[in-house]
Protein backbone atom coordinates (compact mmCIF):
# COMPACT_ATOMS: atom_id res chain seq x y z
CA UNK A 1 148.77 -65.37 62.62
CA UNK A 2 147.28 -67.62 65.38
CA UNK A 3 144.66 -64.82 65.63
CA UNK A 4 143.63 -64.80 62.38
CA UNK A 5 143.24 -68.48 62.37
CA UNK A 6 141.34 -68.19 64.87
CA UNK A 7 139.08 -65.76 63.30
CA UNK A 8 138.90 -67.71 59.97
CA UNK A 9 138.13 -70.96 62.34
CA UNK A 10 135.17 -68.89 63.53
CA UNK A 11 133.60 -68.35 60.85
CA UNK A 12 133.98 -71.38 59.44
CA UNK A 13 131.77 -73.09 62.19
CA UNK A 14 129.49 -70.02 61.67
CA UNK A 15 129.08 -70.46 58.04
CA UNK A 16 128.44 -74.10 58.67
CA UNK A 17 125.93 -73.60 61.62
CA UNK A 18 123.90 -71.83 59.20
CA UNK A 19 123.95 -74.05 56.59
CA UNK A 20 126.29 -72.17 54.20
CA UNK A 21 128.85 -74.21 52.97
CA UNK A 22 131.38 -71.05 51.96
CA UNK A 23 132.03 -67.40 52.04
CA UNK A 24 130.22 -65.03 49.75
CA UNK A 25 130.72 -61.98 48.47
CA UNK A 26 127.90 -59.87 48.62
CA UNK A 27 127.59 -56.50 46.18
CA UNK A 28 124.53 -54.20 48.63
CA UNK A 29 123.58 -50.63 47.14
CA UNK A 30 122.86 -48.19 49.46
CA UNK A 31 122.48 -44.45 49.75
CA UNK A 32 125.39 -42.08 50.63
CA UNK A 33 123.60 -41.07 54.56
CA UNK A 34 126.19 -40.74 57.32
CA UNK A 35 124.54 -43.72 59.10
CA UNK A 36 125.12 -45.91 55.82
CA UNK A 37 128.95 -44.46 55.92
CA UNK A 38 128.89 -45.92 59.09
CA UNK A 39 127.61 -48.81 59.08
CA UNK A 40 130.48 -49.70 56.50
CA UNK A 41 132.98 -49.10 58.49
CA UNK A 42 131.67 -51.18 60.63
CA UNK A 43 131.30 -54.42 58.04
CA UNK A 44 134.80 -55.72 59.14
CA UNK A 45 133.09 -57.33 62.40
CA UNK A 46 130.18 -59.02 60.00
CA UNK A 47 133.08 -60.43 58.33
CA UNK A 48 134.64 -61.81 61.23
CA UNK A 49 131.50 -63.04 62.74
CA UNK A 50 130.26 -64.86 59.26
CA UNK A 51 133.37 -65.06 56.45
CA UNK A 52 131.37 -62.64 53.87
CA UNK A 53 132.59 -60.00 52.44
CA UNK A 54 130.76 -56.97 51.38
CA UNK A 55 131.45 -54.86 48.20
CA UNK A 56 129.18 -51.29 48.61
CA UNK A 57 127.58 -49.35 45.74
CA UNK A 58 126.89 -45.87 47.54
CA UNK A 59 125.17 -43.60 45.31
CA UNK A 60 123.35 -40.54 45.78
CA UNK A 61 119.60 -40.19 47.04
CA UNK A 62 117.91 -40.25 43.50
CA UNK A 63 120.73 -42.07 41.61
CA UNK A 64 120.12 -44.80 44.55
CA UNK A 65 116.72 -44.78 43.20
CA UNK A 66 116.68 -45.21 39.73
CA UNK A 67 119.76 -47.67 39.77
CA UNK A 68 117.56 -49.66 41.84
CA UNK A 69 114.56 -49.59 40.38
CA UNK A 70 115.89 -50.18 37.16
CA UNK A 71 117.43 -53.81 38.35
CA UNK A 72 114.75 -55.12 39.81
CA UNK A 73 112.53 -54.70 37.47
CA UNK A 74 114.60 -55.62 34.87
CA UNK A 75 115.80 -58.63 36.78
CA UNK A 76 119.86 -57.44 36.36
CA UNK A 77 120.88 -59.31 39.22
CA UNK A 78 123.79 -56.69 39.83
CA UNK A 79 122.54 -56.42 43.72
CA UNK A 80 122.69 -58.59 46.38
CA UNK A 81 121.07 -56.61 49.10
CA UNK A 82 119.40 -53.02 48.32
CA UNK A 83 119.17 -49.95 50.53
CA UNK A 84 115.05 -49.27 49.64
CA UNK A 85 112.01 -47.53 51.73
CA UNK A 86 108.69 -47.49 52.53
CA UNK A 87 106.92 -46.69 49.02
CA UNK A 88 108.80 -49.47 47.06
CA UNK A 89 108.83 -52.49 49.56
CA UNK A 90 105.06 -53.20 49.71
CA UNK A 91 104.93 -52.33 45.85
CA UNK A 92 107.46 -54.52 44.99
CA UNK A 93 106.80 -57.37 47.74
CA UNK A 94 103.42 -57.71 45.85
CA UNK A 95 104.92 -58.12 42.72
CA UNK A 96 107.09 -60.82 43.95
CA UNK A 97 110.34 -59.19 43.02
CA UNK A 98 111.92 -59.02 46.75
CA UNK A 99 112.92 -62.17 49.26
CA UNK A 100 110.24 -62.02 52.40
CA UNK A 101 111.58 -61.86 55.37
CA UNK A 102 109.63 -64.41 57.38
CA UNK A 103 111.84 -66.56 58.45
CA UNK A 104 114.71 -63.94 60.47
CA UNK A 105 116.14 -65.82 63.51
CA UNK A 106 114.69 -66.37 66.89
CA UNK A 107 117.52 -63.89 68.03
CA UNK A 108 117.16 -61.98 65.86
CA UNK A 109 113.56 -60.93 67.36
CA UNK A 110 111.43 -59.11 64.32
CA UNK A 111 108.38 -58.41 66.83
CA UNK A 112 110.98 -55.85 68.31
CA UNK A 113 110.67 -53.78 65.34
CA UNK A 114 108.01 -50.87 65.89
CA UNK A 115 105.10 -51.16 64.12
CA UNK A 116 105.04 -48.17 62.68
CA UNK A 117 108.00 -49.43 60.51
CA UNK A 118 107.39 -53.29 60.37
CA UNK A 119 103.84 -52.54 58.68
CA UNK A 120 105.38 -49.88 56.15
CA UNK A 121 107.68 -52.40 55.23
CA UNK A 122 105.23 -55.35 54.48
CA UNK A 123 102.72 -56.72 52.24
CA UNK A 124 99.69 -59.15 53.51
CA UNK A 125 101.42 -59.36 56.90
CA UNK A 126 105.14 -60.27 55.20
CA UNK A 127 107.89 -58.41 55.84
CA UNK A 128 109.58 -57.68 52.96
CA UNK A 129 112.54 -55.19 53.96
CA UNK A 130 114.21 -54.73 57.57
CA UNK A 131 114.83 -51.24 58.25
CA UNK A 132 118.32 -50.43 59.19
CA UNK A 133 116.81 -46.67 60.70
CA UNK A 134 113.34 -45.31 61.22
CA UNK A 135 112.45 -41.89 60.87
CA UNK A 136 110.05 -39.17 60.57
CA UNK A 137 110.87 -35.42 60.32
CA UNK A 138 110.78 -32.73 63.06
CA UNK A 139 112.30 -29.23 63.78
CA UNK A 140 115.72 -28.66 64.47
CA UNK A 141 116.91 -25.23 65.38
CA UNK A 142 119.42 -23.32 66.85
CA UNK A 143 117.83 -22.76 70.11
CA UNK A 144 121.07 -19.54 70.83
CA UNK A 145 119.36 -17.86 67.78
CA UNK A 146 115.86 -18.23 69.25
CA UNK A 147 116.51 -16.55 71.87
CA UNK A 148 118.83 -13.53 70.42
CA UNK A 149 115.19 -13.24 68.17
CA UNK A 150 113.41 -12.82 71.27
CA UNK A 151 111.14 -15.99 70.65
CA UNK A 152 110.19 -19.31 72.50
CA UNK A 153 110.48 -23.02 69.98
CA UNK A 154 107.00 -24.48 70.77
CA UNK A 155 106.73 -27.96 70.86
CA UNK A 156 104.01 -28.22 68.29
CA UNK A 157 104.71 -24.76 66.55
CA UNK A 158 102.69 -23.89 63.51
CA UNK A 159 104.01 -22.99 60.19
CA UNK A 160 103.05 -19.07 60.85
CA UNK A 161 105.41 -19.14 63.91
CA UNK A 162 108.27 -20.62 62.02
CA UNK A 163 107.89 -17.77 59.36
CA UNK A 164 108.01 -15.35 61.76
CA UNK A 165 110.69 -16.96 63.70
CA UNK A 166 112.69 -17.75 59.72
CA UNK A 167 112.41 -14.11 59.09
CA UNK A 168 113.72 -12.60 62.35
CA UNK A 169 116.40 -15.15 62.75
CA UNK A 170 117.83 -14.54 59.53
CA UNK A 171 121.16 -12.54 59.28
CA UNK A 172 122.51 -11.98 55.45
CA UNK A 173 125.11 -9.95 56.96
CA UNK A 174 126.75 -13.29 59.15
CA UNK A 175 125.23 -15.62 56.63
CA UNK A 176 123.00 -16.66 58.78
CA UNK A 177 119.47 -18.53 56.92
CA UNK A 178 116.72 -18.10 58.91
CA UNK A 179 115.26 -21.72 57.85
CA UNK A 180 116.92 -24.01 55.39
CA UNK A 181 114.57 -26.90 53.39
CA UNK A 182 115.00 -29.13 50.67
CA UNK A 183 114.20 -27.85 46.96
CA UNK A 184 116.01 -30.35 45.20
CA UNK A 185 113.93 -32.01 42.83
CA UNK A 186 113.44 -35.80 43.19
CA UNK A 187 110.51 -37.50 44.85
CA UNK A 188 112.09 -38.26 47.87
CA UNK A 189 114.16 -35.33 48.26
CA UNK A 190 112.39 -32.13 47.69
CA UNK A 191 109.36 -33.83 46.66
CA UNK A 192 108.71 -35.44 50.17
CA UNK A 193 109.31 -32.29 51.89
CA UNK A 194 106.33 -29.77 49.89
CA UNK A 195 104.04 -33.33 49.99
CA UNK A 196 104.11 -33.47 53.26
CA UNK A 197 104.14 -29.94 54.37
CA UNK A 198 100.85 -29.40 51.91
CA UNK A 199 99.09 -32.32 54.29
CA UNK A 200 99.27 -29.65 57.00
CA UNK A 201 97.79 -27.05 54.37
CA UNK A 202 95.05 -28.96 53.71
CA UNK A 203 96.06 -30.41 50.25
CA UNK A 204 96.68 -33.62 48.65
CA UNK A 205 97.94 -35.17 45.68
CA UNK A 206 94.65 -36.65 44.18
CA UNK A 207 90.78 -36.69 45.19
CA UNK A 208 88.88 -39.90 45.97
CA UNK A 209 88.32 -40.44 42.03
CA UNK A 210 92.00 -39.83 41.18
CA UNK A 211 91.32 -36.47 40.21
CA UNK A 212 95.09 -34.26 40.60
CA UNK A 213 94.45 -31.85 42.77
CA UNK A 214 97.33 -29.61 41.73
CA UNK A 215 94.84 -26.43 40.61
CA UNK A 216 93.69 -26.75 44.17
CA UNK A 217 93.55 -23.20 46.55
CA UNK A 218 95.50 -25.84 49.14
CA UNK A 219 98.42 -26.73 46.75
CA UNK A 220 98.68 -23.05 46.11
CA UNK A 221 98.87 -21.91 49.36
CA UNK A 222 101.13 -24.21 49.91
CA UNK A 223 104.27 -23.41 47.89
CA UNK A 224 103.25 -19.76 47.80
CA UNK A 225 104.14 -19.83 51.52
CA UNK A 226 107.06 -22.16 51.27
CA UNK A 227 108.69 -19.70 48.08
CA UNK A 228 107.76 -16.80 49.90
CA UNK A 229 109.54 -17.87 53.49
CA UNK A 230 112.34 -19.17 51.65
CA UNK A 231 113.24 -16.10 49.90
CA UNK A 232 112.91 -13.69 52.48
CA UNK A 233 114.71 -16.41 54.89
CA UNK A 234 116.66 -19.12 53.13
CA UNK A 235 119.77 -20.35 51.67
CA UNK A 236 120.34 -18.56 48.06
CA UNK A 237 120.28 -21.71 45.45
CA UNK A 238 118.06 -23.46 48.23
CA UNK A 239 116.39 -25.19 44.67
CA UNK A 240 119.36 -27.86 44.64
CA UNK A 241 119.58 -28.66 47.95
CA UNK A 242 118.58 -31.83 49.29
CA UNK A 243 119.12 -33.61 52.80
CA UNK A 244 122.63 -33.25 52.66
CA UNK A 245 123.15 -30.24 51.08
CA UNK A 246 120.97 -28.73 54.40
CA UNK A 247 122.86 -30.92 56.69
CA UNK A 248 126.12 -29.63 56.22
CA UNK A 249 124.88 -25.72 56.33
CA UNK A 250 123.13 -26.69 59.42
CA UNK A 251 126.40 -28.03 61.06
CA UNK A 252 128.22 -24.86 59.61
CA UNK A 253 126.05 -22.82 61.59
CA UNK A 254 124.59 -21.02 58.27
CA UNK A 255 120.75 -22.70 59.33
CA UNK A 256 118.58 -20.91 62.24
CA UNK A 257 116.29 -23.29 61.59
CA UNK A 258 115.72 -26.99 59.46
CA UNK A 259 112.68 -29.37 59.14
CA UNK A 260 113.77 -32.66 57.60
CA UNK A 261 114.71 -36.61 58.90
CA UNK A 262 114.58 -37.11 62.79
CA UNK A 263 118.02 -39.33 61.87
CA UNK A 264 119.23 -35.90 61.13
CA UNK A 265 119.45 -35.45 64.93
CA UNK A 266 122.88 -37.15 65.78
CA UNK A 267 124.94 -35.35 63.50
CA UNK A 268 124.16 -31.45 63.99
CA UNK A 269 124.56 -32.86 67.87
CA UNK A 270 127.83 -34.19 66.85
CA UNK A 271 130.93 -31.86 68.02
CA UNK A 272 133.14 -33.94 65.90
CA UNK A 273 131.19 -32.82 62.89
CA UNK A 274 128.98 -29.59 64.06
CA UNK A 275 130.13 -26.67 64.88
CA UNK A 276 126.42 -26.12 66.85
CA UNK A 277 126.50 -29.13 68.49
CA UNK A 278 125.82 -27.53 71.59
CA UNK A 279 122.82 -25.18 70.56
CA UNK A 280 120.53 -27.40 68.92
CA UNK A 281 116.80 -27.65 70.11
CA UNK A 282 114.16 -29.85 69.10
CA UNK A 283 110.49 -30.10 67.81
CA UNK A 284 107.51 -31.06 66.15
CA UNK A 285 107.08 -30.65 62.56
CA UNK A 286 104.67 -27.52 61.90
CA UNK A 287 100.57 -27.78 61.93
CA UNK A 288 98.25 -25.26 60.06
CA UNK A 289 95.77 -25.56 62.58
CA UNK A 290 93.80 -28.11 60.48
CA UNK A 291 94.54 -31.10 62.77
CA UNK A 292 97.73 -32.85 60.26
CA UNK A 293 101.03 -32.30 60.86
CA UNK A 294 103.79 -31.94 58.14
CA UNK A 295 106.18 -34.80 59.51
CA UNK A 296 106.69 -37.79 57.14
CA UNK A 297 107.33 -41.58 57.86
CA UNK A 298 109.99 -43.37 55.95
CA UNK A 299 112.78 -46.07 56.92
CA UNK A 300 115.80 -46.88 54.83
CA UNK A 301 115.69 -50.49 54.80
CA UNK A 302 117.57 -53.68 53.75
CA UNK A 303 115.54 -56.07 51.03
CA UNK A 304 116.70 -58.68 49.43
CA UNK A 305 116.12 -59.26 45.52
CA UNK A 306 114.63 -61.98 44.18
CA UNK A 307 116.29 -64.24 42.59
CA UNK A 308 119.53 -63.81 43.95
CA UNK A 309 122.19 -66.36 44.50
CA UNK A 310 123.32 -65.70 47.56
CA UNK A 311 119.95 -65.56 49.64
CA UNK A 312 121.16 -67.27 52.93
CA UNK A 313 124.44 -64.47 52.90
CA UNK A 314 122.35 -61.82 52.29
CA UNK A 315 119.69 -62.84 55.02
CA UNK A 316 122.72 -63.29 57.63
CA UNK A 317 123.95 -59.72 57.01
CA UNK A 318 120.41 -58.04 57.45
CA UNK A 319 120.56 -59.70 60.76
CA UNK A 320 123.32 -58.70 61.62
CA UNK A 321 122.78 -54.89 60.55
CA UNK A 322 119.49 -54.40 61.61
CA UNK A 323 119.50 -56.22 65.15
CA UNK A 324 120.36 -54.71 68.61
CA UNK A 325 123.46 -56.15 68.83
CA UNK A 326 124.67 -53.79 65.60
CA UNK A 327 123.18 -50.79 67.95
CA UNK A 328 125.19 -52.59 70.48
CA UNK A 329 128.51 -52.16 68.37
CA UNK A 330 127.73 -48.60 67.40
CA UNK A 331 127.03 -47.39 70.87
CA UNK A 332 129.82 -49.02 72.16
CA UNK A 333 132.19 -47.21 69.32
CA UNK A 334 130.49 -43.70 69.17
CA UNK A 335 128.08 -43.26 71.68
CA UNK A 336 124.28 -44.36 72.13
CA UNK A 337 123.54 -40.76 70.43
CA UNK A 338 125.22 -42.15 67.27
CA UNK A 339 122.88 -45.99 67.05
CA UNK A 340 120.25 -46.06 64.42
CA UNK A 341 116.95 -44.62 65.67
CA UNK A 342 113.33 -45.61 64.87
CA UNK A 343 113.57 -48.94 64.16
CA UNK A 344 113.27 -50.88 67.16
CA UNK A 345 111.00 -50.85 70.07
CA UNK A 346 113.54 -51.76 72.62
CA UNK A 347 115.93 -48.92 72.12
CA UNK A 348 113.00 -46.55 73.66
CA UNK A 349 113.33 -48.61 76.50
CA UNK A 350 116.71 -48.42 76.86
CA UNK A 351 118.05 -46.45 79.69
CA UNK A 352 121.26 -45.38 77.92
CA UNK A 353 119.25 -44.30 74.99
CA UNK A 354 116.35 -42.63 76.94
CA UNK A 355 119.07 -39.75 77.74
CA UNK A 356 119.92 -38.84 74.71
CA UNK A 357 118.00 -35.40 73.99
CA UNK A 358 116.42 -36.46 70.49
CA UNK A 359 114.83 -39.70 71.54
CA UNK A 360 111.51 -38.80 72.54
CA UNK A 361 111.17 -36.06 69.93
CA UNK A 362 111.78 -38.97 67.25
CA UNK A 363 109.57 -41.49 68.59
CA UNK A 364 106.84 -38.98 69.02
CA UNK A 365 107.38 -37.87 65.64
CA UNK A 366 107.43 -40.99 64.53
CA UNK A 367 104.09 -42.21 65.75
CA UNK A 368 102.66 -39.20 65.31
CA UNK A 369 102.49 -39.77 61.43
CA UNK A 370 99.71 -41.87 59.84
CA UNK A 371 99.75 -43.51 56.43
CA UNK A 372 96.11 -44.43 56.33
CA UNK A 373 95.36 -40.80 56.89
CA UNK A 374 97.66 -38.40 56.12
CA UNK A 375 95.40 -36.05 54.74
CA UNK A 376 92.75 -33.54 55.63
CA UNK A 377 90.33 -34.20 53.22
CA UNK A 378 89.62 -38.41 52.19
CA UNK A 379 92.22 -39.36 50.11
CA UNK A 380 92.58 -42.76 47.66
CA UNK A 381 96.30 -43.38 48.82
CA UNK A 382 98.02 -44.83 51.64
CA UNK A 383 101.18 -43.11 52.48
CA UNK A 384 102.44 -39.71 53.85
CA UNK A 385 105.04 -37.99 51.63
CA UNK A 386 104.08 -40.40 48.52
CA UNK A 387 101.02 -42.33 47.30
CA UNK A 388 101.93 -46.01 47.27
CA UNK A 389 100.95 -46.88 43.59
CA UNK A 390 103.65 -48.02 41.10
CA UNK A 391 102.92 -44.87 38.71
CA UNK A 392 103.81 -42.32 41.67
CA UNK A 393 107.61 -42.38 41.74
CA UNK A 394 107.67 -41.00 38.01
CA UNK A 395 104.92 -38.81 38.25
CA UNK A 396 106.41 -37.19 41.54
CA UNK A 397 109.65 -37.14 39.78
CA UNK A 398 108.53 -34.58 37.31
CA UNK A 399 106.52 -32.58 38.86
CA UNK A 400 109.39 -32.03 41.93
CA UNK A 401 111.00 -30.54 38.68
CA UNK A 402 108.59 -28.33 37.61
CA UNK A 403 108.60 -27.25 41.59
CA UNK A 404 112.22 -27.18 41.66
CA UNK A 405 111.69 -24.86 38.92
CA UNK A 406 109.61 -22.15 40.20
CA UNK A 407 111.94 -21.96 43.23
CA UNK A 408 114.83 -21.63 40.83
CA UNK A 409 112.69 -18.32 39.43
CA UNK A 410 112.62 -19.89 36.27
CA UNK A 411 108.57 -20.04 36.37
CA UNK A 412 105.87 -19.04 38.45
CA UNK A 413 104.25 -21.10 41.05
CA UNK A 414 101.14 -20.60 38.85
CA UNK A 415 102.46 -22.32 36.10
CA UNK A 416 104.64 -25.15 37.86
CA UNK A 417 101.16 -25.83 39.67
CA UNK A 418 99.24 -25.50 36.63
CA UNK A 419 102.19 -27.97 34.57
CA UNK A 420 101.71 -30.66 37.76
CA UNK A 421 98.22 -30.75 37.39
CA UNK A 422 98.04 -31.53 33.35
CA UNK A 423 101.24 -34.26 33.60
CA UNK A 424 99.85 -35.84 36.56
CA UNK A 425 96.25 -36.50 35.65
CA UNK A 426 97.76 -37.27 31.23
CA UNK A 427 99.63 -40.24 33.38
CA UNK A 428 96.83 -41.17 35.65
CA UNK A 429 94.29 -41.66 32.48
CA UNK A 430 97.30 -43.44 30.91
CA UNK A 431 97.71 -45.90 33.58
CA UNK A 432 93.78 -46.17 33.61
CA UNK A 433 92.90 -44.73 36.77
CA UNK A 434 90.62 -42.47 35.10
């Protein structure tokens, strides 16, 4: 009892330091990523430390999405914090529908955060979101099956070595998938994946008029390669599987290889949850020779709605979940492998952190991904695995179906290609682009 008075004392003073006169309740949406699972177990120390209490809404990648979307820009109010990224931050920062971020705490020390992801997650200079991980994407792969197939993991392999290395690591027999990738439509779940793997290929998603670019030789090559590698070497029903559909396969040892999020990382290295914990090897996303790399940029981050009532709660428990002493708690409860990577500059530099076996694989991924030229050719668009403009998210939405599609065998690539191209550039002459 004396304990918990103590506690409640606490946060009391803490609530009053900061000018908050009682204890909120704060509702955050957030997606359903083991670092997010985490971090609310976790919550019962921000409580302690501040009096707030959190209620989570943990949805699915592209439920996440559209719930979001939908409140802001309907003004629902039914978030207090959301779990956003890098395309909708700047977007919606501009359109004065999120809280900046300009005035974090001294301690709290927002020049820490890496560029990469501070810029990404601001408009004219503002931060508008604090990301609670960085990432990019790299290779991982079972480095015991590389060598049964009698091959070497470059660091910087190309995408014809990881077809020949998906094909001769596959074993139907021991359901064993050569390579495992996402097919699930959504932009930000299969959608990012083909995106960015067709900057390596040459393509992109619109010319310098805002021509599509869909009927393109690059966008063909493109997912001819990816449908033909995945068949011969891929999970069957590889068309719904998203980030964590491939995560758990991975840790079930059914994956040889897997090209997705560099947060990935900790949990196929996990022995609590991987049964190849032990085996796993690291590198660079796959080139095509033509100078780009297929490895995305994105952060799940914390923003703040406009609008809201509880503005000074919600800022407190961004600090608190983005700052280095929340990597602090996590390392000290699961290990330095297990803290949220990408995000700040400091955790390169930290000692502990520099041995785990990921970190400089991420944070050469990570800055090895450009937004202002992601592309081969010129492109219109900032951004790597979207084009930050409002109309992308639905346009990218459908045609990651009509992808989704043709690796389901329900169409051809011809016609799922031929489909993106009409939808994409009807909405871009609707939105008066063209």
């Amino acid at each position: 009892m004396r304990f918990n008075k103590l506690i409640s004392a606490a946060a009391a003073a803490t609530l009053m330091a900061s000018g908050v006169a009682y204890a909120e309740t704060l509702t955050i949406a957030t997606v359903n990523n083991g670092d997010m699972i985490r971090m609310q177990g976790l919550t019962d120390d921000f409580t302690a430390k501040t009096g707030h209490k959190v209620e989570w809404v943990t949805l699915e990648e592209n439920v996440l999405r559209q719930r979001v979307t939908t409140d802001i820009t309907t003004k629902g109010g039914a978030f207090d914090i959301m779990t956003i990224g890098m395309y909708e931050t700047p977007i919606w920062g501009k359109n004065g529908w999120l809280v900046p971020l300009d005035d974090l705490s001294a301690e709290y020390n927002a020049a820490d955060i890496l560029p990469a992801m501070s810029g990404g997650l601001s408009y004219n200079g503002t931060m508008f979101a604090a990301p609670f991980y960085g990432e990019s994407s790299m290779i991982m792969y079972r480095a015991d099956l590389m060598k049964k197939a009698g091959l070497t993991m470059p660091d910087a392999p190309s995408w014809s070595f990881i077809a020949k290395a998906a094909r001769e690591m596959t074993d139907r027999d021991n359901d064993i998938n050569g390579i495992c990738l996402r097919g699930k439509a959504g932009w930000g779940e299969g959608g990012a994946f083909i995106t960015a793997m067709s900057n390596s290929f040459g393509a992109r998603w619109f010319d310098e008029n805002w021509n599509a670019q869909f009927d393109s030789r690059e966008w063909s090559d493109t997912l001819n390669f990816f449908v033909n590698m995945m068949t011969d070497a891929g999970p069957a029903g590889y068309a719904t599987n998203g980030f964590n559909e491939n995560l758990s396969l991975f840790q079930q040892g059914k994956c040889g290889m897997w090209i997705d999020a560099t947060v990935a990382a900790s949990f196929v290295t996990n022995p609590k949850d991987s049964t190849v914990a032990d085996k796993v090897g690291f590198a660079l996303a796959p080139d095509n020779g033509m100078g780009v790399r297929s490895n995305w940029l994105w952060a799940w981050a914390l923003a703040i709605p406009a609008g809201t009532q509880k503005e000074a709660a919600a800022k407190q428990f961004i600090e608190w979940a983005t700052s280095n002493g929340y990597i602090d708690l996590v390392a000290s409860k699961e290990g330095w492998a297990n803290v949220p990577p990408g995000a700040r500059t400091s955790l390169y530099e930290n000692a502990n952190y520099k041995k785990v076996p990921f970190a400089q694989m991420t944070l050469d991924s990570i800055l090895s991904a450009d937004p202002n030229n992601s592309t081969v050719d010129p492109s219109p668009y900032v951004g790597v695995q979207f084009a930050a403009i409002p109309e992308f998210a639905g346009i990218a939405t459908e045609v990651s179906q009509e992808f989704s599609a043709a690796y389901a065998g329900q169409q051809t690539v011809a016609e799922a290609l031929a489909k993106a191209q009409a939808l994409t550039n009807d909405a871009m002459e609707a939105a008066g682009y063209r």
